[in-house]
PDB file of N, CA and C in Angstrom:
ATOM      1  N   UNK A   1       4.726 -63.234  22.044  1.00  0.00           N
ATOM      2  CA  UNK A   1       4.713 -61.859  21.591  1.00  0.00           C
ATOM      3  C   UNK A   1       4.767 -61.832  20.067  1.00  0.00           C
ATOM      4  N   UNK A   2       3.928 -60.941  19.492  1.00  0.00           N
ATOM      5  CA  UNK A   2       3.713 -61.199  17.826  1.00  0.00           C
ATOM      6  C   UNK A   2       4.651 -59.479  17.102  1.00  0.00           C
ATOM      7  N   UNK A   3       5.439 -60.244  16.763  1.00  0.00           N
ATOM      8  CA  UNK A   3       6.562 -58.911  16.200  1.00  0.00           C
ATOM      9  C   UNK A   3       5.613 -58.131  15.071  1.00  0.00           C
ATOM     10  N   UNK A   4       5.918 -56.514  15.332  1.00  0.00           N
ATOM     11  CA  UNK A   4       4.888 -55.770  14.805  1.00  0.00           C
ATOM     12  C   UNK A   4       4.978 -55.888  13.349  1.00  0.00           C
ATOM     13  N   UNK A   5       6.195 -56.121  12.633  1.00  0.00           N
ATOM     14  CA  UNK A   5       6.722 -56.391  11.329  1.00  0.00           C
ATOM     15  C   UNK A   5       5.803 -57.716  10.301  1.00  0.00           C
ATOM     16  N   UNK A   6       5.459 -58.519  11.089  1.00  0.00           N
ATOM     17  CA  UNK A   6       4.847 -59.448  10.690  1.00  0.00           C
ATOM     18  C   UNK A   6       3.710 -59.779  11.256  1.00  0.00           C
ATOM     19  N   UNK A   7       2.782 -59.154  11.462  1.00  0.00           N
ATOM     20  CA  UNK A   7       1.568 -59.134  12.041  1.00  0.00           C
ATOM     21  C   UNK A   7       0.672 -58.966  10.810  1.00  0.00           C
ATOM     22  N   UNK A   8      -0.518 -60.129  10.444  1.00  0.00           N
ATOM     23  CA  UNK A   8      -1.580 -59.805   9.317  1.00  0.00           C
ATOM     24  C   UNK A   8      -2.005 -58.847   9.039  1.00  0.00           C
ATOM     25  N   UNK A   9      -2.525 -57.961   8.548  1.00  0.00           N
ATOM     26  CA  UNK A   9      -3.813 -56.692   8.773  1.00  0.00           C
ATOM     27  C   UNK A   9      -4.885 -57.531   7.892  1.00  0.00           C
ATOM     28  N   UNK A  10      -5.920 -56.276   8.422  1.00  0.00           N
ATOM     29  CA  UNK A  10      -6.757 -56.223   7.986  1.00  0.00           C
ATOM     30  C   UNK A  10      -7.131 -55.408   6.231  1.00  0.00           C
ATOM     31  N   UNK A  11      -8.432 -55.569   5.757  1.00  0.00           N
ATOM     32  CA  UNK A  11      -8.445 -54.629   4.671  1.00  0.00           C
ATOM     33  C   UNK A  11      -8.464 -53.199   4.985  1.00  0.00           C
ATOM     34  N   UNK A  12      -8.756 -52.544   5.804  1.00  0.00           N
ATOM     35  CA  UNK A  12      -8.311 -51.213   6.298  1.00  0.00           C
ATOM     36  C   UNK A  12      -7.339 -50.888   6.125  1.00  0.00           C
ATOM     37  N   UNK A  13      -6.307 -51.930   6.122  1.00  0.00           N
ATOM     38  CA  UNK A  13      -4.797 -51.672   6.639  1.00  0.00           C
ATOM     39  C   UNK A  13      -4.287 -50.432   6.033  1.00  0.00           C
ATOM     40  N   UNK A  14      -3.257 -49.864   6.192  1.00  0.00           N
ATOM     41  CA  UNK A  14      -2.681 -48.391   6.469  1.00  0.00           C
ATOM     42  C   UNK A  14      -1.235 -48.947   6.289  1.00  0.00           C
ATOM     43  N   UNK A  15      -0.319 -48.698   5.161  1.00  0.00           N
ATOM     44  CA  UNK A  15       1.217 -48.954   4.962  1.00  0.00           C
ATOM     45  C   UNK A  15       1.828 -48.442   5.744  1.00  0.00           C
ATOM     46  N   UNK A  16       3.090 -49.208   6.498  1.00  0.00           N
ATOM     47  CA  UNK A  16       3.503 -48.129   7.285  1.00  0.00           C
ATOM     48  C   UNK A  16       4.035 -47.083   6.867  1.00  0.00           C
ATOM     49  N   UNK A  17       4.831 -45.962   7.879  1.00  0.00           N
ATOM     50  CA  UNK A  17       4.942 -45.347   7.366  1.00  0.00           C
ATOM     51  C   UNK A  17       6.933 -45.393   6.628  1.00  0.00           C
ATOM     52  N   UNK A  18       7.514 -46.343   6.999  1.00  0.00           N
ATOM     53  CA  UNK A  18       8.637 -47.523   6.662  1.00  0.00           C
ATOM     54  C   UNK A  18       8.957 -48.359   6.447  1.00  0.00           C
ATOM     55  N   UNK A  19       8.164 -49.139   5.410  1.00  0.00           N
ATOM     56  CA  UNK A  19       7.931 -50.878   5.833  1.00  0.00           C
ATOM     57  C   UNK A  19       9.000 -51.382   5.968  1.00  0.00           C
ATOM     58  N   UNK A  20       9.365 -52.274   6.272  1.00  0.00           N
ATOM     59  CA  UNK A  20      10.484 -53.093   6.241  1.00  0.00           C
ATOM     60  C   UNK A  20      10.536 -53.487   4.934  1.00  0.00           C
ATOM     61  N   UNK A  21      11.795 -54.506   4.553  1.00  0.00           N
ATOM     62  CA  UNK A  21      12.511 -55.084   3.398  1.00  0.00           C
ATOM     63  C   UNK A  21      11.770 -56.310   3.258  1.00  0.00           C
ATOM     64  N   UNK A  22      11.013 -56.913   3.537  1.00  0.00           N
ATOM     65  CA  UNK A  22      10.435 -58.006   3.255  1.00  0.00           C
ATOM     66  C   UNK A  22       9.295 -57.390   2.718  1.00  0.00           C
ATOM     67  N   UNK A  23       8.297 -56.799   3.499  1.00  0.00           N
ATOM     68  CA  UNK A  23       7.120 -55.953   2.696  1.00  0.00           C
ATOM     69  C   UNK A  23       7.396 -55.648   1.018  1.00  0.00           C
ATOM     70  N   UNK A  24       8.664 -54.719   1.368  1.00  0.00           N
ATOM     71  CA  UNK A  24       8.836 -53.915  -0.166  1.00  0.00           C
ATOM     72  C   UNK A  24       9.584 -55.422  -0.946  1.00  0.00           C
ATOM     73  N   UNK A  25      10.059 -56.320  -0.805  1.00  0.00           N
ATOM     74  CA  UNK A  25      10.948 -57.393  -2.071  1.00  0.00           C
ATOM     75  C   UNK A  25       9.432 -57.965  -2.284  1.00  0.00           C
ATOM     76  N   UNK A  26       8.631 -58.402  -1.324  1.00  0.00           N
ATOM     77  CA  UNK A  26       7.123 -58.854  -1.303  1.00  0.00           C
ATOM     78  C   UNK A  26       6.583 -58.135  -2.619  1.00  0.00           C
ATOM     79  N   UNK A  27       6.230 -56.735  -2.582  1.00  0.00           N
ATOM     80  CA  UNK A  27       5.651 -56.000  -3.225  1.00  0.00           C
ATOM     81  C   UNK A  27       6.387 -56.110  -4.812  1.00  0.00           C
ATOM     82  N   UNK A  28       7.542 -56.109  -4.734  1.00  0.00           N
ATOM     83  CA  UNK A  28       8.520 -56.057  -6.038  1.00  0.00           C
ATOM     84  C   UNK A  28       7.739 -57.219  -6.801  1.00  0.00           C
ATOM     85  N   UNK A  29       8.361 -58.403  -6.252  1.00  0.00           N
ATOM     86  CA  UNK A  29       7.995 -59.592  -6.835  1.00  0.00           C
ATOM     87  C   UNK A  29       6.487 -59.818  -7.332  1.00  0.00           C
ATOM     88  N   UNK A  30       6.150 -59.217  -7.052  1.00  0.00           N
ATOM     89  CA  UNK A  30       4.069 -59.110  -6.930  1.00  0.00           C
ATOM     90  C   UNK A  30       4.410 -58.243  -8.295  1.00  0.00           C
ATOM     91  N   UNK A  31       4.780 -57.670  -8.367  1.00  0.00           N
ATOM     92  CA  UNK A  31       4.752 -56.802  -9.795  1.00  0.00           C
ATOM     93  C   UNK A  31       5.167 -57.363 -10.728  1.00  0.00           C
ATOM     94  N   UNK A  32       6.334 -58.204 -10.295  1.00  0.00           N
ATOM     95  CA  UNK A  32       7.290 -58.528 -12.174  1.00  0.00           C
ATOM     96  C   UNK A  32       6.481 -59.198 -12.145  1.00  0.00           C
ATOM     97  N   UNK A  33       5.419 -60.081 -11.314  1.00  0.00           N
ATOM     98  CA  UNK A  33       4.487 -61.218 -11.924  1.00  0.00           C
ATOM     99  C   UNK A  33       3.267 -60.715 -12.560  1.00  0.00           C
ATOM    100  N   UNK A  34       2.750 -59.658 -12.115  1.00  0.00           N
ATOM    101  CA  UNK A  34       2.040 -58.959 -12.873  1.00  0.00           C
ATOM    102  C   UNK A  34       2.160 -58.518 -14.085  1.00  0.00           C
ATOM    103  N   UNK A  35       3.692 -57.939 -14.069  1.00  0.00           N
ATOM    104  CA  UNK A  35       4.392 -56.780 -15.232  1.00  0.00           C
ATOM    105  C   UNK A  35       4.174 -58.446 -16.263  1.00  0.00           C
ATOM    106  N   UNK A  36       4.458 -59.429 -15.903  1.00  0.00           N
ATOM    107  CA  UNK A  36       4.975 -60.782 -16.764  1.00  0.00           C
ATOM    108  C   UNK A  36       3.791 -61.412 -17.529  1.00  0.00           C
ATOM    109  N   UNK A  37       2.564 -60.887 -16.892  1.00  0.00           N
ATOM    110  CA  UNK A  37       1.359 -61.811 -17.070  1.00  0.00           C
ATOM    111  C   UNK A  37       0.090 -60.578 -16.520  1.00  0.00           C
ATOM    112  N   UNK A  38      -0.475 -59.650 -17.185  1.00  0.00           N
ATOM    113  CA  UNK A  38      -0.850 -58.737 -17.415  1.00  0.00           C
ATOM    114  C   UNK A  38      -2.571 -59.773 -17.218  1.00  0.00           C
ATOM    115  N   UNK A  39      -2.632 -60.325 -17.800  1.00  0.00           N
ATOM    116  CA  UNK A  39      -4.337 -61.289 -18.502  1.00  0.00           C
ATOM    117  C   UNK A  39      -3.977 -62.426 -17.259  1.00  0.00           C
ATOM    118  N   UNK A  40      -3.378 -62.738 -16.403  1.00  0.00           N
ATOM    119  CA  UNK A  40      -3.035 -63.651 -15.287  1.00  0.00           C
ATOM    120  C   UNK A  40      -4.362 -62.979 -14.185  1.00  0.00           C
ATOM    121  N   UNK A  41      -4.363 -64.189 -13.647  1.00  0.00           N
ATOM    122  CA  UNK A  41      -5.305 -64.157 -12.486  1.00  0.00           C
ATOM    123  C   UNK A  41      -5.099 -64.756 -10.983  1.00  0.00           C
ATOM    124  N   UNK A  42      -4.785 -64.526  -9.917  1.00  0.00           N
ATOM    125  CA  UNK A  42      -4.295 -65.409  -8.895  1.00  0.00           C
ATOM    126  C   UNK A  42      -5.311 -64.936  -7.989  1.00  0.00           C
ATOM    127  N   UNK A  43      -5.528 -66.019  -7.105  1.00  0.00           N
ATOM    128  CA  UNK A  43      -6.272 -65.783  -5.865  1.00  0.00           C
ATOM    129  C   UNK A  43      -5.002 -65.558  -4.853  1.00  0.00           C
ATOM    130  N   UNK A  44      -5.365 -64.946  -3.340  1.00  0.00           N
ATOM    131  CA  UNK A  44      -4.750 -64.550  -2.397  1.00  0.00           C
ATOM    132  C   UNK A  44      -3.721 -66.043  -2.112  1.00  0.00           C
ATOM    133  N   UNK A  45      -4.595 -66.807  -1.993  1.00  0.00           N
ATOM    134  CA  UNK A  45      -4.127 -68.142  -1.383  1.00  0.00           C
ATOM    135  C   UNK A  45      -2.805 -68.749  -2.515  1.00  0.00           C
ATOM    136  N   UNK A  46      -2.940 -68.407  -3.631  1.00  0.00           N
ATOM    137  CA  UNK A  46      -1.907 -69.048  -5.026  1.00  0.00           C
ATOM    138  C   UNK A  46      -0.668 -68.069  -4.401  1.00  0.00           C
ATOM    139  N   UNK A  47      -0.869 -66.736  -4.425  1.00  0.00           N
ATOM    140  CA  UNK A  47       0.304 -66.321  -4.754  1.00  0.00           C
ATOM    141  C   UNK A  47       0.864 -66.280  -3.044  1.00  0.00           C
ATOM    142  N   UNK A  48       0.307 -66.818  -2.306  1.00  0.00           N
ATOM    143  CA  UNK A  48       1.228 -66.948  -0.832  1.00  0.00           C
ATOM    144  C   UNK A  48       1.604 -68.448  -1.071  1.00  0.00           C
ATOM    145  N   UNK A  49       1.223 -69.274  -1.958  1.00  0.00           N
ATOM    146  CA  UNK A  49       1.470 -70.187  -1.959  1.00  0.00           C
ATOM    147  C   UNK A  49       3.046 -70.150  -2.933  1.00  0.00           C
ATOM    148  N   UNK A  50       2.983 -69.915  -3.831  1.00  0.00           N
ATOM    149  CA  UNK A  50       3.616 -69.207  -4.983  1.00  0.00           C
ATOM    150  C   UNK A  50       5.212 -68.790  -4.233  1.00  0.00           C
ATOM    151  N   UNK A  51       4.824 -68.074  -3.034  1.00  0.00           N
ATOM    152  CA  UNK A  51       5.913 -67.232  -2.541  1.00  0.00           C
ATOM    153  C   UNK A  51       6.258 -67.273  -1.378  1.00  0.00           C
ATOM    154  N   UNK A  52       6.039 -68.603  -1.497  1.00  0.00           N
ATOM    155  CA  UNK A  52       6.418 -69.149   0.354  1.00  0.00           C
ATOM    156  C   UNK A  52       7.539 -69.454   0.642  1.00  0.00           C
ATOM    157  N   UNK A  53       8.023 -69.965   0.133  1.00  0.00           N
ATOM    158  CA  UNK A  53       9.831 -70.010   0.000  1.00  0.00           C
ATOM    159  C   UNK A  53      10.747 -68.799   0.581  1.00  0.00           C
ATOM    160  N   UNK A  54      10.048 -67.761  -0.127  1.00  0.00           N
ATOM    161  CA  UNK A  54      10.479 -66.263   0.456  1.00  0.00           C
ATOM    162  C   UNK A  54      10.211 -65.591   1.694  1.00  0.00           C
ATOM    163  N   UNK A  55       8.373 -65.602   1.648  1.00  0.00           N
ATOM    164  CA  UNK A  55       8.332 -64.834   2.891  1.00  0.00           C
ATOM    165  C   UNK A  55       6.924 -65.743   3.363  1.00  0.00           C
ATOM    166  N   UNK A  56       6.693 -65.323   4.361  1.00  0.00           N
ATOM    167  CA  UNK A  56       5.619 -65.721   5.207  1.00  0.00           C
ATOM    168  C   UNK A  56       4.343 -65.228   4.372  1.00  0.00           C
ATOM    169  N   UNK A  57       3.536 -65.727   4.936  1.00  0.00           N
ATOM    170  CA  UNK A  57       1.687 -65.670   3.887  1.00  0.00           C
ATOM    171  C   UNK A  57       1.196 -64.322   4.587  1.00  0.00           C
ATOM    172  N   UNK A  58       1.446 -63.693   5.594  1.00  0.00           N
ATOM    173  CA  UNK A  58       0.947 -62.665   5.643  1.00  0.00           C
ATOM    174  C   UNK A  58       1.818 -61.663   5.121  1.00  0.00           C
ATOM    175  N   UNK A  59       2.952 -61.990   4.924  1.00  0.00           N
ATOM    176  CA  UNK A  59       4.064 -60.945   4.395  1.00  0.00           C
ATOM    177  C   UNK A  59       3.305 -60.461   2.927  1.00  0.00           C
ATOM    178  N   UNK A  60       3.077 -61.559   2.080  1.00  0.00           N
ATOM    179  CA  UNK A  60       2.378 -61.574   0.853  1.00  0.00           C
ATOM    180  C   UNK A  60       1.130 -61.056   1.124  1.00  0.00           C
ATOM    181  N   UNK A  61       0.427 -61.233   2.069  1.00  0.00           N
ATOM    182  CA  UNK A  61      -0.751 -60.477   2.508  1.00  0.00           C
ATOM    183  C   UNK A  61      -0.442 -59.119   2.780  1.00  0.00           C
ATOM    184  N   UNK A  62      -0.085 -59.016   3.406  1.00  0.00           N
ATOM    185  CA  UNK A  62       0.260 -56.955   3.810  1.00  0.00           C
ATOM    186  C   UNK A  62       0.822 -56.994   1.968  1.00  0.00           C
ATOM    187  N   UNK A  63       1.399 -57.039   1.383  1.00  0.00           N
ATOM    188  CA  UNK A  63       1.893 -56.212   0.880  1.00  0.00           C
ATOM    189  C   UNK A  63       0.714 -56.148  -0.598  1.00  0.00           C
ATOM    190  N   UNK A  64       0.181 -57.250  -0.746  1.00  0.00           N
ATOM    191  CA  UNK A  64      -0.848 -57.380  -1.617  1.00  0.00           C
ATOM    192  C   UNK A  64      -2.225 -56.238  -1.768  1.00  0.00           C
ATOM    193  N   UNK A  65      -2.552 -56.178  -0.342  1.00  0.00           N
ATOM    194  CA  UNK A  65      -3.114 -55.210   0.190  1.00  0.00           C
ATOM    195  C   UNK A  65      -3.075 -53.623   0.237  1.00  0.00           C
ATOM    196  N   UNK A  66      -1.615 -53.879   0.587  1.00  0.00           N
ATOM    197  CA  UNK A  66      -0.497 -52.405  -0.027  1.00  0.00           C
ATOM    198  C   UNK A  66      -0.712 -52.006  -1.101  1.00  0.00           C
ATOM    199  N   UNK A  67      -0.318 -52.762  -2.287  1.00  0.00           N
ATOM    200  CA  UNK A  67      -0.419 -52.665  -3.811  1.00  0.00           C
ATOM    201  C   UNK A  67      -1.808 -52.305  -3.748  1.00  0.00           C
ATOM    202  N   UNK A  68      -3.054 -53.098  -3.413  1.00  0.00           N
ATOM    203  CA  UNK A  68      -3.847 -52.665  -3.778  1.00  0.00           C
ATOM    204  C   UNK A  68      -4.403 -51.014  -3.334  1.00  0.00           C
ATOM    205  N   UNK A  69      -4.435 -50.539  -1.788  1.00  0.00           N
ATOM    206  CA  UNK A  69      -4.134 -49.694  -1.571  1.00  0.00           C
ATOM    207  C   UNK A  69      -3.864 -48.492  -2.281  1.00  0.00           C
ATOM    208  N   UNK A  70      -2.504 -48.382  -2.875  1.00  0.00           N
ATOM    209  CA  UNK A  70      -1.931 -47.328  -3.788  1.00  0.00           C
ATOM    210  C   UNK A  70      -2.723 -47.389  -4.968  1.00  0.00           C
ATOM    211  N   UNK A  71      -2.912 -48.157  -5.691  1.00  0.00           N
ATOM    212  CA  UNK A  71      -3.999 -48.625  -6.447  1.00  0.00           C
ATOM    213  C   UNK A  71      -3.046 -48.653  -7.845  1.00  0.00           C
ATOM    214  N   UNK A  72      -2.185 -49.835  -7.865  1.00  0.00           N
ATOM    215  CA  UNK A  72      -1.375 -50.396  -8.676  1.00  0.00           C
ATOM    216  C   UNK A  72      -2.253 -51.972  -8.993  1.00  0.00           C
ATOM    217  N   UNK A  73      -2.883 -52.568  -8.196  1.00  0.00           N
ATOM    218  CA  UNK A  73      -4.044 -53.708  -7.933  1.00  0.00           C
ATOM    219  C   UNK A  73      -5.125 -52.965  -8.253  1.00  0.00           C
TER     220      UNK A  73
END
């Protein structure tokens, strides 16, 4: 059984409408690295790599997606 919290999406994807605490520290951290390095460039694969320690690669995926989404990406 694949817990709904951690399930990949797609580029369609749709934030929920509560994410959980891993999504949003996901999303945080995605920023100060941004906020840190403005002229920085990462592919999908670096920064799940980057942030694996923390959360799972789709965690970094949904929320990457997210960001982009709102259109902060």
């Amino acid at each position: 059984m694949i817990d709904d919290d951690f399930r990949e999406e797609s580029e369609d994807y749709e934030a929920p409408a509560h994410p959980n605490k891993y999504f949003l520290n996901a999303q945080k951290e995605i920023k100060e690295l941004y906020e840190n390095n403005r002229e920085g460039v990462y592919y999908l694969r670096q920064l799940q790599v980057k942030l694996e320690k923390q959360y799972f690669h789709w965690v970094t995926n949904n929320a990457l997606i997210g960001l982009y989404k709102i259109g902060y990406l």
